[in-house]
N, C-alpha and C. Protein backbone atom coordinates (compact mmCIF):
# COMPACT_ATOMS: atom_id res chain seq x y z
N UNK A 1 145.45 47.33 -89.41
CA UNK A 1 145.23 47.79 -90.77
C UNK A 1 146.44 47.41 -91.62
N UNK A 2 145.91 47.22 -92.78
CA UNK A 2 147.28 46.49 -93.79
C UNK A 2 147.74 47.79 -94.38
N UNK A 3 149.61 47.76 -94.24
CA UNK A 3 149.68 48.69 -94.57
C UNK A 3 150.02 49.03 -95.97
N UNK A 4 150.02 50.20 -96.98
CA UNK A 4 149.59 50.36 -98.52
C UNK A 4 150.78 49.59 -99.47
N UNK A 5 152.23 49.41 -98.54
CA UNK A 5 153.39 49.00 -99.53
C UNK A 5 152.83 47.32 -99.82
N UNK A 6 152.41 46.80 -99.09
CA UNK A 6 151.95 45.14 -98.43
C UNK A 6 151.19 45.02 -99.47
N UNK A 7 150.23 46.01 -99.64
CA UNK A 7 148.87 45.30 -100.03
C UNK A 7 149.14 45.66 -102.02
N UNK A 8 150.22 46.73 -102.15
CA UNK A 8 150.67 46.49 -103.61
C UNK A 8 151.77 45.65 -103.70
N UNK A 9 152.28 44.73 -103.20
CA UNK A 9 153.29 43.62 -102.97
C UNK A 9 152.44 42.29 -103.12
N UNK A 10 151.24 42.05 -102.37
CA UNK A 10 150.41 41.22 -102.98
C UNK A 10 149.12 41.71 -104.55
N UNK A 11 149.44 42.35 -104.45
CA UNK A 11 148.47 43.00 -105.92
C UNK A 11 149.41 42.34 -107.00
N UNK A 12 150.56 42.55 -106.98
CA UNK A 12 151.64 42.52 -108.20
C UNK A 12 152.03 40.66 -107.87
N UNK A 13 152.12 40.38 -106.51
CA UNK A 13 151.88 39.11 -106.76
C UNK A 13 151.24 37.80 -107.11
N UNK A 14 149.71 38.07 -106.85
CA UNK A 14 148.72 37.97 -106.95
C UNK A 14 148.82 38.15 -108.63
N UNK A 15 149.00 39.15 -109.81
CA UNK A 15 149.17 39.16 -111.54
C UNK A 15 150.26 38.51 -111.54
N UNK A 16 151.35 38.06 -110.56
CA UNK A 16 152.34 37.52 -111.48
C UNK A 16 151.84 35.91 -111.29
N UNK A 17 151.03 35.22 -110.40
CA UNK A 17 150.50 34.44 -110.59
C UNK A 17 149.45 34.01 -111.27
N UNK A 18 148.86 34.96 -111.75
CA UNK A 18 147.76 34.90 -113.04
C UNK A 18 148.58 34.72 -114.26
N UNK A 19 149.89 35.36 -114.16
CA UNK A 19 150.35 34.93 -115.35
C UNK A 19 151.31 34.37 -115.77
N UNK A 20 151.79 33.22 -114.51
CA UNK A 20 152.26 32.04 -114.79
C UNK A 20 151.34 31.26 -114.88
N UNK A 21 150.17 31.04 -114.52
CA UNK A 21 148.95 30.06 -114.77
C UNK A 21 148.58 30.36 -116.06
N UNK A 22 148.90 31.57 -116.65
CA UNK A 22 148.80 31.53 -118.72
C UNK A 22 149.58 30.97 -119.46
N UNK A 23 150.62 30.63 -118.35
CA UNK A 23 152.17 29.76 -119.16
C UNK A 23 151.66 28.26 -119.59
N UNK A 24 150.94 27.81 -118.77
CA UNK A 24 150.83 26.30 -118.93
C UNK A 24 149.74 25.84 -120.13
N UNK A 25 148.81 26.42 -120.61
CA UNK A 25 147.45 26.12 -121.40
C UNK A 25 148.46 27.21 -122.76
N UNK A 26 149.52 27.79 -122.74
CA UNK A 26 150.09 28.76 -124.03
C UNK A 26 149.72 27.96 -125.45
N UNK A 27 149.45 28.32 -126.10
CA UNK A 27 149.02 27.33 -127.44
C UNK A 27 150.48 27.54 -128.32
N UNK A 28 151.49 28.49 -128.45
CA UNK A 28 152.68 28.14 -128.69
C UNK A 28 154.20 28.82 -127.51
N UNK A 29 154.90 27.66 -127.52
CA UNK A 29 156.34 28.26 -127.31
C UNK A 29 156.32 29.35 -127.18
N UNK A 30 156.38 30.33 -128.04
CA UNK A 30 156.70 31.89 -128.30
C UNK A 30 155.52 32.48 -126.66
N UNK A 31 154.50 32.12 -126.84
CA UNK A 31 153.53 32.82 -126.34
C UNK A 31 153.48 32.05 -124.73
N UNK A 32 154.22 31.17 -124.45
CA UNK A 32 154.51 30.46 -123.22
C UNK A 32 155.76 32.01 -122.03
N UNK A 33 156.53 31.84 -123.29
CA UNK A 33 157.90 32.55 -122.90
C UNK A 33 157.27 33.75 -122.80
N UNK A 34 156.21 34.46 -123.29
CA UNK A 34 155.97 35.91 -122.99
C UNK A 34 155.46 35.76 -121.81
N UNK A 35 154.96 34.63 -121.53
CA UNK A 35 153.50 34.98 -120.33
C UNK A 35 155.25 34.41 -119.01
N UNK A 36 155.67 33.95 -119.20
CA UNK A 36 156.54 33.89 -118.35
C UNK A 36 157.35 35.06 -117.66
N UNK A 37 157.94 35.88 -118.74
CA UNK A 37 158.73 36.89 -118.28
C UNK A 37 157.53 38.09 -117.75
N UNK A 38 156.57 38.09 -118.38
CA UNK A 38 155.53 39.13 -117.49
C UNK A 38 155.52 38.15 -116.30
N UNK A 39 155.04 37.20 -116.04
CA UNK A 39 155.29 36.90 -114.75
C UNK A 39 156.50 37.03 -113.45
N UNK A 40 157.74 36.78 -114.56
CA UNK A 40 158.84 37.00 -113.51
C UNK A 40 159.32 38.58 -113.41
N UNK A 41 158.95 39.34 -114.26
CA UNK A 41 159.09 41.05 -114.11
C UNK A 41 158.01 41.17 -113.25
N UNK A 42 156.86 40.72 -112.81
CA UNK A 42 155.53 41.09 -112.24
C UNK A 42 156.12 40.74 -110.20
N UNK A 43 156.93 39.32 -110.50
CA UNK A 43 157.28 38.96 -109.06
C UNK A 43 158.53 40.00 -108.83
N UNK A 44 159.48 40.61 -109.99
CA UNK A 44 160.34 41.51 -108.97
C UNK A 44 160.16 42.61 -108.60
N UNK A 45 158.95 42.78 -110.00
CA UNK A 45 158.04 44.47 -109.06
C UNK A 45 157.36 43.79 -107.93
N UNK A 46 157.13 42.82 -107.22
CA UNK A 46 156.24 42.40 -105.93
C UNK A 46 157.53 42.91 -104.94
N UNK A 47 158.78 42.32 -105.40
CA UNK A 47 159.90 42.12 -104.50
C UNK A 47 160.12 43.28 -104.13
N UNK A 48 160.72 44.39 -105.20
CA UNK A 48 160.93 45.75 -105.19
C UNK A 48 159.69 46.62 -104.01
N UNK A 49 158.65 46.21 -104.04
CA UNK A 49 158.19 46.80 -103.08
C UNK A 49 157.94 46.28 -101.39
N UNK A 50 157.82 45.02 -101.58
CA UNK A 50 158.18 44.43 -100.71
C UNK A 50 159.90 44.55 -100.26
N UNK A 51 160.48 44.97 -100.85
CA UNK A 51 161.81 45.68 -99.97
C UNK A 51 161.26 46.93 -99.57
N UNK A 52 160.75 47.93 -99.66
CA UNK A 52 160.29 49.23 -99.61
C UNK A 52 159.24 48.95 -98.48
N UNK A 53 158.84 48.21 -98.22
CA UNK A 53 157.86 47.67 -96.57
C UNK A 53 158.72 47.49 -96.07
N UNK A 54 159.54 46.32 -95.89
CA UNK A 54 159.69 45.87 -95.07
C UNK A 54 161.43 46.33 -94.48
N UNK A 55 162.10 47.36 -95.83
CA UNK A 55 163.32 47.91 -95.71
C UNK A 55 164.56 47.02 -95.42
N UNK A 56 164.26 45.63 -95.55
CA UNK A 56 165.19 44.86 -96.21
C UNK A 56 165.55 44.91 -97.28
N UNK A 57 167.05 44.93 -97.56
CA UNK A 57 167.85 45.11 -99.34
C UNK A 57 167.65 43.89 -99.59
N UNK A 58 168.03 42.52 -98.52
CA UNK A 58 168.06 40.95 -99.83
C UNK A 58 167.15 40.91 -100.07
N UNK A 59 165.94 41.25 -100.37
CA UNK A 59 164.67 40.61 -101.35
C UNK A 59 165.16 41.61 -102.37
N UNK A 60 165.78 42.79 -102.59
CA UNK A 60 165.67 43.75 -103.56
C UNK A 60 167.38 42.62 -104.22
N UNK A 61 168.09 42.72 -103.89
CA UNK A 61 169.36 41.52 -104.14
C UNK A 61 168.78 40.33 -105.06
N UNK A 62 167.99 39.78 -104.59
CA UNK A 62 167.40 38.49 -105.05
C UNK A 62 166.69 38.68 -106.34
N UNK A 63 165.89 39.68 -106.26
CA UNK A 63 164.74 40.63 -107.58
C UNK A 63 166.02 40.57 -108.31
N UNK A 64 166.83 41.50 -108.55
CA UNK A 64 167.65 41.90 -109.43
C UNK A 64 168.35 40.32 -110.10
N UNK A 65 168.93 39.69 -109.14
CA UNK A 65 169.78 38.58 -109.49
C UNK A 65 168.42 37.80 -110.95
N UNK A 66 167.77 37.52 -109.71
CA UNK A 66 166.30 36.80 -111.00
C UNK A 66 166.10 37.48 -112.27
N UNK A 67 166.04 38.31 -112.30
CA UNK A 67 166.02 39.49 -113.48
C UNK A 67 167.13 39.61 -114.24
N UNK A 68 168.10 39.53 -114.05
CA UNK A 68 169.36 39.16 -115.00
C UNK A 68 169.40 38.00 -115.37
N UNK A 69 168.92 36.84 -114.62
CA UNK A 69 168.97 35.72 -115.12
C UNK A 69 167.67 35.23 -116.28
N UNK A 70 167.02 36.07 -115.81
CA UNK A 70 165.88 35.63 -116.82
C UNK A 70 165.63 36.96 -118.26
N UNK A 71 166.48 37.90 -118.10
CA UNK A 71 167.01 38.46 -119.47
C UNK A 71 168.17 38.25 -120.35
N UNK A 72 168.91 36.82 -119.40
CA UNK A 72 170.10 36.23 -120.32
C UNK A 72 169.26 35.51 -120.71
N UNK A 73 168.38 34.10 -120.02
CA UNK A 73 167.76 33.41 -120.72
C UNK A 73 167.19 33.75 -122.07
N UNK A 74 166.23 34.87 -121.45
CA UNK A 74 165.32 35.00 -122.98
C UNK A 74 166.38 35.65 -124.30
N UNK A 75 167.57 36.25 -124.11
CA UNK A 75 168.73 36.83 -125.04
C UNK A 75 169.04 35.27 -125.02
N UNK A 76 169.62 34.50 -124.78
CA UNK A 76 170.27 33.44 -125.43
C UNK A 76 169.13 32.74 -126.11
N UNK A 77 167.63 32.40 -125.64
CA UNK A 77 166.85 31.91 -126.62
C UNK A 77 166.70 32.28 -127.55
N UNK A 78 166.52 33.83 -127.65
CA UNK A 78 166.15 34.48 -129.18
C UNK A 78 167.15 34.02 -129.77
N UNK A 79 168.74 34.01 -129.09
CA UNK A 79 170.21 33.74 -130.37
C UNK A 79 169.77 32.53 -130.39
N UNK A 80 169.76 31.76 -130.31
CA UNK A 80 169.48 30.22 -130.63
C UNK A 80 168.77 29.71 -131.07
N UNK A 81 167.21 29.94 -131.01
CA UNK A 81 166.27 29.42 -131.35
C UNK A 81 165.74 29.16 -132.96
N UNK A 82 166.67 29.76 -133.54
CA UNK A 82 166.71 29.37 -134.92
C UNK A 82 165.78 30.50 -135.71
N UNK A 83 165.67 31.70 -135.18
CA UNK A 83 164.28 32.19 -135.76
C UNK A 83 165.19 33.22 -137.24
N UNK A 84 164.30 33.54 -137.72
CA UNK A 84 164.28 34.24 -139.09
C UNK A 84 165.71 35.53 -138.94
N UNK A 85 166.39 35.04 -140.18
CA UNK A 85 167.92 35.87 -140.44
C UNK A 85 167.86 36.73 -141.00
N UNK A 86 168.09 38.20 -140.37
CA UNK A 86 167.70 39.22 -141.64
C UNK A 86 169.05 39.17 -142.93
């Protein structure tokens, strides 16, 4: 029998791959980068529980690292990207 942490580790992985496959057909930029970070917040909630199965910390290590890296990204895009100055 599969046990319940597993089978919400593939649930959450399983949406974060639905919604990197929304990244590629995005009709703009802006709306590429959203479907991305729901995807990569979607794989470290997979990770986060998949540490909680399997009671290994480096997948929970790895989640976090990805997750800082991909909330500098999207903070340095917004500073950069040229968008509207209040």
């Amino acid at each position: 029998m599969i046990d319940t942490w597993f089978f919400a580790a593939l649930c959450f992985g399983f949406l974060a791959l639905c919604a990197l496959l929304r990244v590629i057909p995005g009709p703009e930029r802006n709306d590429r980068i959203v479907s991305f970070t729901a995807a990569v917040t979607l794989a470290s909630a997979a990770a986060l529980v998949l540490t909680i199965a399997s009671g290994n910390l480096f997948i929970l290590d790895a989640a976090i690292v990805i997750a800082l890296i991909l909330f500098a990204g999207i903070a340095g895009y917004a500073k950069f990207s040229g968008g509207e100055k209040a």
